[in-house]
C-alpha atoms as a PDB file:
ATOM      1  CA  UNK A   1      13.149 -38.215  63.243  1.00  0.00           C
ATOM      2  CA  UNK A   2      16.355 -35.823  63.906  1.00  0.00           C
ATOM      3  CA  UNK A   3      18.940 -35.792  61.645  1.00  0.00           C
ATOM      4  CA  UNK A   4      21.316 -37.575  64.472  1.00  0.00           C
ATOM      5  CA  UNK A   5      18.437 -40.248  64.813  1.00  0.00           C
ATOM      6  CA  UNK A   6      18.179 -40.140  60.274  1.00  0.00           C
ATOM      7  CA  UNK A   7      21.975 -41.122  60.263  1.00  0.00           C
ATOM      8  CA  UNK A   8      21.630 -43.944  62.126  1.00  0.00           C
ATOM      9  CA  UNK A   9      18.507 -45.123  59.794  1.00  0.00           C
ATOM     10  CA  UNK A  10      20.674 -44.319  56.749  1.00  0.00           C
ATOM     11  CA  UNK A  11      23.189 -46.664  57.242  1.00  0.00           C
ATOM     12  CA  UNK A  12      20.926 -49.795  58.440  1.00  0.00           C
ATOM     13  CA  UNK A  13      18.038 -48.652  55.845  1.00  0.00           C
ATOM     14  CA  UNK A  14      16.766 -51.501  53.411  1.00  0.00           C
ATOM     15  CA  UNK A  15      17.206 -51.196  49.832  1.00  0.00           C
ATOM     16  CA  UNK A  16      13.377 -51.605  48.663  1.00  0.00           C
ATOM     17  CA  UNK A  17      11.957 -51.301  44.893  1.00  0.00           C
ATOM     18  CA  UNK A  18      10.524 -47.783  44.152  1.00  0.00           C
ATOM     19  CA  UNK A  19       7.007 -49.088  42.166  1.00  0.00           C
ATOM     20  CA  UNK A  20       6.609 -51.720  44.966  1.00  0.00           C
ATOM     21  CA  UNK A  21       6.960 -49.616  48.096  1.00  0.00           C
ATOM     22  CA  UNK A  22       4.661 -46.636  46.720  1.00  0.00           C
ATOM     23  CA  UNK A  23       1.781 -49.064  45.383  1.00  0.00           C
ATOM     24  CA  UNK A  24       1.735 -50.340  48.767  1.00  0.00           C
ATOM     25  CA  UNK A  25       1.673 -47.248  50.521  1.00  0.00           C
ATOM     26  CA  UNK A  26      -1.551 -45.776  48.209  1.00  0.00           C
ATOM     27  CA  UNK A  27      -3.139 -48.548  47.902  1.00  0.00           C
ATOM     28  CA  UNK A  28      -7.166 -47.812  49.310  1.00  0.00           C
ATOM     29  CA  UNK A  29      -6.071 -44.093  49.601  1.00  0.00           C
ATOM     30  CA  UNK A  30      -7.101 -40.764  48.132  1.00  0.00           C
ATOM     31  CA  UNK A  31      -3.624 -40.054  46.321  1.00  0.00           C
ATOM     32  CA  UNK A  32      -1.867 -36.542  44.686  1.00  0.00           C
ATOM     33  CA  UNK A  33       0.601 -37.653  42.370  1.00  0.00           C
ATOM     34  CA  UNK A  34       2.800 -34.297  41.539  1.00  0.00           C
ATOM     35  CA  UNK A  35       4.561 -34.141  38.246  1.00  0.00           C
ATOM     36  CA  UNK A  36       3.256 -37.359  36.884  1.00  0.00           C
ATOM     37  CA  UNK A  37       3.265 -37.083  33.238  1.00  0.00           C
ATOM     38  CA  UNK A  38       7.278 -36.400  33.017  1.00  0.00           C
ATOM     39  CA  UNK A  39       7.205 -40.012  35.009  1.00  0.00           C
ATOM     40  CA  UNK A  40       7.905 -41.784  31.291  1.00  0.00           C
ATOM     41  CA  UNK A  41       7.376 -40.735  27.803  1.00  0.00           C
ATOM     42  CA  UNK A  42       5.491 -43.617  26.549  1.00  0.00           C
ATOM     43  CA  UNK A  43       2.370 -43.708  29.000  1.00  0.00           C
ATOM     44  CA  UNK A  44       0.878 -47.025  27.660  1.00  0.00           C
ATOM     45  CA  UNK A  45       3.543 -48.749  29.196  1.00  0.00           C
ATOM     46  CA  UNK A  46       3.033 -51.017  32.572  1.00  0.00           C
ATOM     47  CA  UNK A  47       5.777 -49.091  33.952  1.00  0.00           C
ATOM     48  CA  UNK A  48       4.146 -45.571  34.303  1.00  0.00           C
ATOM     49  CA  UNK A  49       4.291 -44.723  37.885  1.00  0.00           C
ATOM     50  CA  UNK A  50       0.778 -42.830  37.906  1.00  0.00           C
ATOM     51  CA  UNK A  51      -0.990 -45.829  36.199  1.00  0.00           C
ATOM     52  CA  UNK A  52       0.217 -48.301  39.125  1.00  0.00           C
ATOM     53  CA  UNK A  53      -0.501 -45.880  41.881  1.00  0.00           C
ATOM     54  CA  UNK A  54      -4.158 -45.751  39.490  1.00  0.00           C
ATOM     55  CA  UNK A  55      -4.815 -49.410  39.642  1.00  0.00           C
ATOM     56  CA  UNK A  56      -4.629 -49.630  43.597  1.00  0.00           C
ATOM     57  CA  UNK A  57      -5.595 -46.009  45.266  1.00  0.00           C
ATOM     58  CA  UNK A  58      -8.772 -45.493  45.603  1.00  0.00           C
ATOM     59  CA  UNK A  59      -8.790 -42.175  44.451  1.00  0.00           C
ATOM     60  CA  UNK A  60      -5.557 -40.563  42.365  1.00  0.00           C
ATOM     61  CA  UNK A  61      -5.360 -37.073  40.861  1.00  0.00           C
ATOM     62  CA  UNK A  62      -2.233 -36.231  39.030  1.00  0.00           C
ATOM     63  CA  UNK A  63      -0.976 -32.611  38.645  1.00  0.00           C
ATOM     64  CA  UNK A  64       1.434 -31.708  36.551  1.00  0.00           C
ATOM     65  CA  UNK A  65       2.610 -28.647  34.181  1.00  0.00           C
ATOM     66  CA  UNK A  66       2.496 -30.246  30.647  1.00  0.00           C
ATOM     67  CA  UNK A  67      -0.986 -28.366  29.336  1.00  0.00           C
ATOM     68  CA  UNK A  68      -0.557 -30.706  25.997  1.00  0.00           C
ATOM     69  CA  UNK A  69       0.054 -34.288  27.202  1.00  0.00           C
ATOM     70  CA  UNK A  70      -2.419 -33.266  29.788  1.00  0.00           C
ATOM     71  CA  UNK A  71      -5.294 -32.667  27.688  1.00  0.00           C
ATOM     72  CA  UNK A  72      -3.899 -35.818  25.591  1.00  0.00           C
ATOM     73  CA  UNK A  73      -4.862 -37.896  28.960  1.00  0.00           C
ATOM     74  CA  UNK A  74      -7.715 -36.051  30.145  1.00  0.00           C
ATOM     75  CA  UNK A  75      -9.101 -37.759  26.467  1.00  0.00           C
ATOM     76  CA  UNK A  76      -8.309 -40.918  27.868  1.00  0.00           C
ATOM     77  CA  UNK A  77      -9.877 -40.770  31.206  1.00  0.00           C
ATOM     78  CA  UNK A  78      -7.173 -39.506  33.454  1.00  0.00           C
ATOM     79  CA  UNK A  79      -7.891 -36.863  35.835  1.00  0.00           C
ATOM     80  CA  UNK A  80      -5.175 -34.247  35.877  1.00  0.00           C
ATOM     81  CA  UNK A  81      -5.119 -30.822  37.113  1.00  0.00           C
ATOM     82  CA  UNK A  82      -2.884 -28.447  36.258  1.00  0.00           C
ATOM     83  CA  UNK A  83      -0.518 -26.739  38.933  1.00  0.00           C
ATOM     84  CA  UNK A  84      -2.485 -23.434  38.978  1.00  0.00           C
ATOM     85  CA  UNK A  85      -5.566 -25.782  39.173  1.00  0.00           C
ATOM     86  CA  UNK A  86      -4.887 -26.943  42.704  1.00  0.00           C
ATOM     87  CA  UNK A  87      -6.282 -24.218  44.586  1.00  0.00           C
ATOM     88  CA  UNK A  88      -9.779 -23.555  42.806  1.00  0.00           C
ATOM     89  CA  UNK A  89     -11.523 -26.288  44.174  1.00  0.00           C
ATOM     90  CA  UNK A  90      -9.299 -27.410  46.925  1.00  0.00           C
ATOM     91  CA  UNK A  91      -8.920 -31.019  48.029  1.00  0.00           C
ATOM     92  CA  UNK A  92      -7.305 -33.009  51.072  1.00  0.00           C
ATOM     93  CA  UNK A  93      -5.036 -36.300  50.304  1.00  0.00           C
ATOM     94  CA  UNK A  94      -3.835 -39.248  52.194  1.00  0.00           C
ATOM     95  CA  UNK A  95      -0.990 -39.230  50.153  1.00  0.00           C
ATOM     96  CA  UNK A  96       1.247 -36.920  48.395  1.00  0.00           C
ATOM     97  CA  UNK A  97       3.711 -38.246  45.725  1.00  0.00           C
ATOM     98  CA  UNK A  98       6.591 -36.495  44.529  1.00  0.00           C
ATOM     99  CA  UNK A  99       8.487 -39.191  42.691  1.00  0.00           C
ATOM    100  CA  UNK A 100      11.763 -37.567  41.431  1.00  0.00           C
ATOM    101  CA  UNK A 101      10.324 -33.891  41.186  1.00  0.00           C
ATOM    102  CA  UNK A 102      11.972 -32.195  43.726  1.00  0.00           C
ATOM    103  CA  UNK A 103      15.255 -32.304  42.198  1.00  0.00           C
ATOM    104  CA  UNK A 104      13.814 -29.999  39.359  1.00  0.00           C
ATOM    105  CA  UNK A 105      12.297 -27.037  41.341  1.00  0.00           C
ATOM    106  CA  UNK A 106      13.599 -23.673  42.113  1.00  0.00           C
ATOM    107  CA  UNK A 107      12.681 -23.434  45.451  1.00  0.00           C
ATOM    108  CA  UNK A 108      12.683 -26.940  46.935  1.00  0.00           C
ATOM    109  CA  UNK A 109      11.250 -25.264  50.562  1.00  0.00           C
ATOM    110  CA  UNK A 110       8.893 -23.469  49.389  1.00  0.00           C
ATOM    111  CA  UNK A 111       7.532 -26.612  46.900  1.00  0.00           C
ATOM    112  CA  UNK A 112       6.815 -28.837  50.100  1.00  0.00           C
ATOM    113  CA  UNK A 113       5.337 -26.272  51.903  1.00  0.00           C
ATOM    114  CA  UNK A 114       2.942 -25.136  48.373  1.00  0.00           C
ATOM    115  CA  UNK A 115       1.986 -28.978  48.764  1.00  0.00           C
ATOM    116  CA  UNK A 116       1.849 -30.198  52.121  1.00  0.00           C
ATOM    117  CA  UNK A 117      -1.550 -27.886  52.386  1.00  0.00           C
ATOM    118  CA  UNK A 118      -3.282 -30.258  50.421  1.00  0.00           C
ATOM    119  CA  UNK A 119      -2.428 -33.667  53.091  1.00  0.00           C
ATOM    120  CA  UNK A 120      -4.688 -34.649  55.589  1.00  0.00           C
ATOM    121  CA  UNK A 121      -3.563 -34.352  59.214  1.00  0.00           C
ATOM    122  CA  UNK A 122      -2.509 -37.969  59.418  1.00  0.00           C
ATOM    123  CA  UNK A 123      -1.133 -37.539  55.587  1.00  0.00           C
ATOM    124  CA  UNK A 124       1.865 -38.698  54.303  1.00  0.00           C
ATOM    125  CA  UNK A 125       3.934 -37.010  51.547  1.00  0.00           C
ATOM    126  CA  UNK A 126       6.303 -40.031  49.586  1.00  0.00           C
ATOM    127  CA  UNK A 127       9.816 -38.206  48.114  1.00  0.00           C
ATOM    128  CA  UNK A 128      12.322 -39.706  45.848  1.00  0.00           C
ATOM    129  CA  UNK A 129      15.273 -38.394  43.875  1.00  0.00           C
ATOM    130  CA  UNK A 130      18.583 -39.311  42.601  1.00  0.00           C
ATOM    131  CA  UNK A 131      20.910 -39.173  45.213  1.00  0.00           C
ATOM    132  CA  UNK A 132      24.206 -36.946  45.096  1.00  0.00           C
ATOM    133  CA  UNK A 133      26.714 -39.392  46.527  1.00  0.00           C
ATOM    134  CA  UNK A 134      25.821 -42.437  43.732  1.00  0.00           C
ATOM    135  CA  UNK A 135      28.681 -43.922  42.987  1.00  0.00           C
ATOM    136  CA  UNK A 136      28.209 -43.679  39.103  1.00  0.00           C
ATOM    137  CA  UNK A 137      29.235 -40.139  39.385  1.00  0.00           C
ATOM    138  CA  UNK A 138      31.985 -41.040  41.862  1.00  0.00           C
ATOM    139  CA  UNK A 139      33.130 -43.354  38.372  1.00  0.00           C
ATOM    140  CA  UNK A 140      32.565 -41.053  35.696  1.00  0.00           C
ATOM    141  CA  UNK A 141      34.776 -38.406  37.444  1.00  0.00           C
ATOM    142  CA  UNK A 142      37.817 -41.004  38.558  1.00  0.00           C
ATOM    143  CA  UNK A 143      37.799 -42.043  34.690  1.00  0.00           C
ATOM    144  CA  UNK A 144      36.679 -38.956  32.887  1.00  0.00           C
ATOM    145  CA  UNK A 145      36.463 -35.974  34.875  1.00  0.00           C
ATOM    146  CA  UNK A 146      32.985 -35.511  33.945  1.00  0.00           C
ATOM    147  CA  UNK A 147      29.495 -37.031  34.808  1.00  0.00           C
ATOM    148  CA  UNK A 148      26.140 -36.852  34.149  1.00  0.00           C
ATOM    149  CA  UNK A 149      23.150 -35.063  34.808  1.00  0.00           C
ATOM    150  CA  UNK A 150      19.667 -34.246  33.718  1.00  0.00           C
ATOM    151  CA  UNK A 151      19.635 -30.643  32.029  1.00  0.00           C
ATOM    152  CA  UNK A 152      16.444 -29.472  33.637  1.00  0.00           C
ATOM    153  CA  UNK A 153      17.779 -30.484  37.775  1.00  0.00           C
ATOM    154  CA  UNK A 154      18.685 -27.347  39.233  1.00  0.00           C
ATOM    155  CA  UNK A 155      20.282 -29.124  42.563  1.00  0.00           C
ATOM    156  CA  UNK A 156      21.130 -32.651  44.089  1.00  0.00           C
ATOM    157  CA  UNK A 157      20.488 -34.066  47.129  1.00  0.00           C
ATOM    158  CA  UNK A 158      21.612 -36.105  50.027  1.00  0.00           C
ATOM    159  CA  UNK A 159      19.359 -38.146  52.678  1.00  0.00           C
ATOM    160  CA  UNK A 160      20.453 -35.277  55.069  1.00  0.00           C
ATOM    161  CA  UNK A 161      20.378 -32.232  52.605  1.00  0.00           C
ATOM    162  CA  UNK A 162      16.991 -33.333  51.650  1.00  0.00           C
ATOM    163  CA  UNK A 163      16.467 -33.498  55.431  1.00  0.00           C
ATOM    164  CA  UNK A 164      17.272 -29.898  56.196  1.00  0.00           C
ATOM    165  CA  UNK A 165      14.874 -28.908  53.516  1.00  0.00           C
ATOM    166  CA  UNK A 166      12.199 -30.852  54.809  1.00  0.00           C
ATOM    167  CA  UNK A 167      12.701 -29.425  58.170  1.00  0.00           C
ATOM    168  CA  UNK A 168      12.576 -26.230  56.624  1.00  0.00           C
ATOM    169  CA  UNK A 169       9.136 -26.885  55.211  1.00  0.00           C
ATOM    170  CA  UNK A 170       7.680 -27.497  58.666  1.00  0.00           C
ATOM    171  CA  UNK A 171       7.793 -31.172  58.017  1.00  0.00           C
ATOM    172  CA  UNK A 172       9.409 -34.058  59.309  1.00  0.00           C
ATOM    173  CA  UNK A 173      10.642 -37.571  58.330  1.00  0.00           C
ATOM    174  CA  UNK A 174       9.668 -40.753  58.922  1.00  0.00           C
ATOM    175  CA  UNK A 175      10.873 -43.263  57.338  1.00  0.00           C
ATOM    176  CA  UNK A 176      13.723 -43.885  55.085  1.00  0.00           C
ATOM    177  CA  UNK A 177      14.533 -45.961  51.972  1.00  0.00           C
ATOM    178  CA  UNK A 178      17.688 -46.607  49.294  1.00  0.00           C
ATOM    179  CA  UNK A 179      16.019 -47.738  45.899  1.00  0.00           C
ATOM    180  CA  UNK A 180      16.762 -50.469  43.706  1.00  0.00           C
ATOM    181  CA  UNK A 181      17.958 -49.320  39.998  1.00  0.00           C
ATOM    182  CA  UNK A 182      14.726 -48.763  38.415  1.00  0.00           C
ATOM    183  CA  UNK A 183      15.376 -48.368  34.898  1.00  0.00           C
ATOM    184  CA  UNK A 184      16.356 -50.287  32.032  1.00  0.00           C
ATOM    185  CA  UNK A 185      19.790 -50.370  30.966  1.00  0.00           C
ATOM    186  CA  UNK A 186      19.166 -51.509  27.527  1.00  0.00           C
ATOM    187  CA  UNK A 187      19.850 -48.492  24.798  1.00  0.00           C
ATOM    188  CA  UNK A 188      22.346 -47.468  26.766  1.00  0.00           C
ATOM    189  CA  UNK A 189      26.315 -48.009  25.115  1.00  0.00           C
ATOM    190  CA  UNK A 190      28.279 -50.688  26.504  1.00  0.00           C
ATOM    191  CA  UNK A 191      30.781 -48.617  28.545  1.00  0.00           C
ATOM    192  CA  UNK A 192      27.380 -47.192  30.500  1.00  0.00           C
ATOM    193  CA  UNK A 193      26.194 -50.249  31.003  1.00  0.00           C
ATOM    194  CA  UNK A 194      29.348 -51.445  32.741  1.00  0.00           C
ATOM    195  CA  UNK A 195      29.366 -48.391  35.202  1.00  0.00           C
ATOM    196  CA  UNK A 196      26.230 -48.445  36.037  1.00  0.00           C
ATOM    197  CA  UNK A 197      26.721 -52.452  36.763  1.00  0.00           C
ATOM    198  CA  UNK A 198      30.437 -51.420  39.086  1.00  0.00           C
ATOM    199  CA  UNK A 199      28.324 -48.560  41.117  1.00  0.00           C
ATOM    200  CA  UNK A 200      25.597 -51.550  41.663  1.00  0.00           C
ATOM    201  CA  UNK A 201      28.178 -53.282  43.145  1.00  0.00           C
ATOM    202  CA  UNK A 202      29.905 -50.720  44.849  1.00  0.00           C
ATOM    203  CA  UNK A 203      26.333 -49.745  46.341  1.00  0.00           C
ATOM    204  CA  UNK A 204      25.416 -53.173  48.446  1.00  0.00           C
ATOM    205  CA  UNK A 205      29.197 -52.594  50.017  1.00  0.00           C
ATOM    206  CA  UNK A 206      28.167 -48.816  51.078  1.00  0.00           C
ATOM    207  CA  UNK A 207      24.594 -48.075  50.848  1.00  0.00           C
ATOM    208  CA  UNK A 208      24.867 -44.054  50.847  1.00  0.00           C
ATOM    209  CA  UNK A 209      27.070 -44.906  46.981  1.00  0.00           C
ATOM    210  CA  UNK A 210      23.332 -45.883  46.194  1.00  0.00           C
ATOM    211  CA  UNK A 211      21.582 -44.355  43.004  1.00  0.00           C
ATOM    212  CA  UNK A 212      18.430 -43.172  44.561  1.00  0.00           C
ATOM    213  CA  UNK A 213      16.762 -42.753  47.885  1.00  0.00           C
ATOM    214  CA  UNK A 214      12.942 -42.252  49.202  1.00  0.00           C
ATOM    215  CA  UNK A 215      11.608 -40.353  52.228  1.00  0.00           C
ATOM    216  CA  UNK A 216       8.690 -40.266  53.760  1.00  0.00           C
ATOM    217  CA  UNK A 217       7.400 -37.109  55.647  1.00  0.00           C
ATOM    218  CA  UNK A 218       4.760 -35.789  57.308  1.00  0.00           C
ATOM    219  CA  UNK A 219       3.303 -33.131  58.985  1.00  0.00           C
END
């Protein structure tokens, strides 16, 4: 898919739920799941990514950089590797998941390519991230001049900016997906709350206002 054929995909592109669409897509597969223990904080909960990709693949092996909460898991029957792990006994996966990793890497092109060694020819890589043109930011600069953003992202993305760096890694898209909101608002102060709820809204008028977006690529 060209980025003249993405654009047309972008606009007509359904607006799927993240845990939903990438259980379905590793379920009875041998899966990589990149950067899975910053995925939540509290990894008892239902809503760890790596544990529901865990209860359908058929085979799941989560790499991440975290030695400590690593070894913590690894205790509880989890097999992790760490990132410098990968290439000592080198192993071929169906799927690939990067679930809102790529946003914190220094070299986005050269992070697909690092990765993409490890899929099988008819593999598929799954990518999501926060998207750059969500209309929360679009908000918090009309009313404050400011927004937010997570300290350790070094870069946002766009469907088509995260194209081009796709591209660049000798990949290629195939399908494309805007995300429901997948976290809970409660904790969060009122005024938050009430943003968040107006860029919702904003979002099912003009899908590319969306929070969050997935890609899928392959080789």
């Amino acid at each position: 898919m060209n980025k003249s054929e993405l654009r047309k995909v972008i606009k007509k592109a359904q607006i799927t739920d993240k845990y939903s669409a990438i259980r379905n897509m590793c379920r009875n597969c041998e899966v990589l799941d990149v950067g899975c223990v910053g995925q939540d904080a509290n990894f008892q909960t239902g809503k760890w990514l790596h544990n529901e990709i865990k209860a359908v693949a058929k085979k799941v092996t989560g790499v991440d950089i975290d030695s400590e909460k690593m070894e913590r898991l690894k205790k509880e029957g989890y097999h992790l590797l760490h990132v410098s792990e990968l290439d000592e006994n080198p192993e071929f996966f169906d799927i690939i998941v990067m679930a809102d990793v790529i946003e914190h890497v220094s070299d986005p092109v050269g992070f697909l390519k690092s990765y993409s060694r490890f899929l099988k020819p008819t593999g598929k890589m799954i990518i999501s991230t926060p998207n750059a043109n969500r209309a929360v930011n679009f908000f918090s600069i009309l009313l404050y001049n400011n927004y937010s953003v997570n300290d350790e992202h070094t870069c946002w993305f766009c469907p088509l900016t995260l194209a081009e760096v796709i591209q660049r890694a000798e990949l290629k898209p195939e399908e494309f997906y805007w995300l429901k909101k997948y976290y809970d608002l409660k904790g969060l102060n009122l005024l938050t709350q009430i943003l968040t709820w107006k860029s919702e809204l904003l979002a099912r008028w003009r899908k590319n206002f969306s929070q969050n977006f997935m890609m899928i690529v392959a080789k």
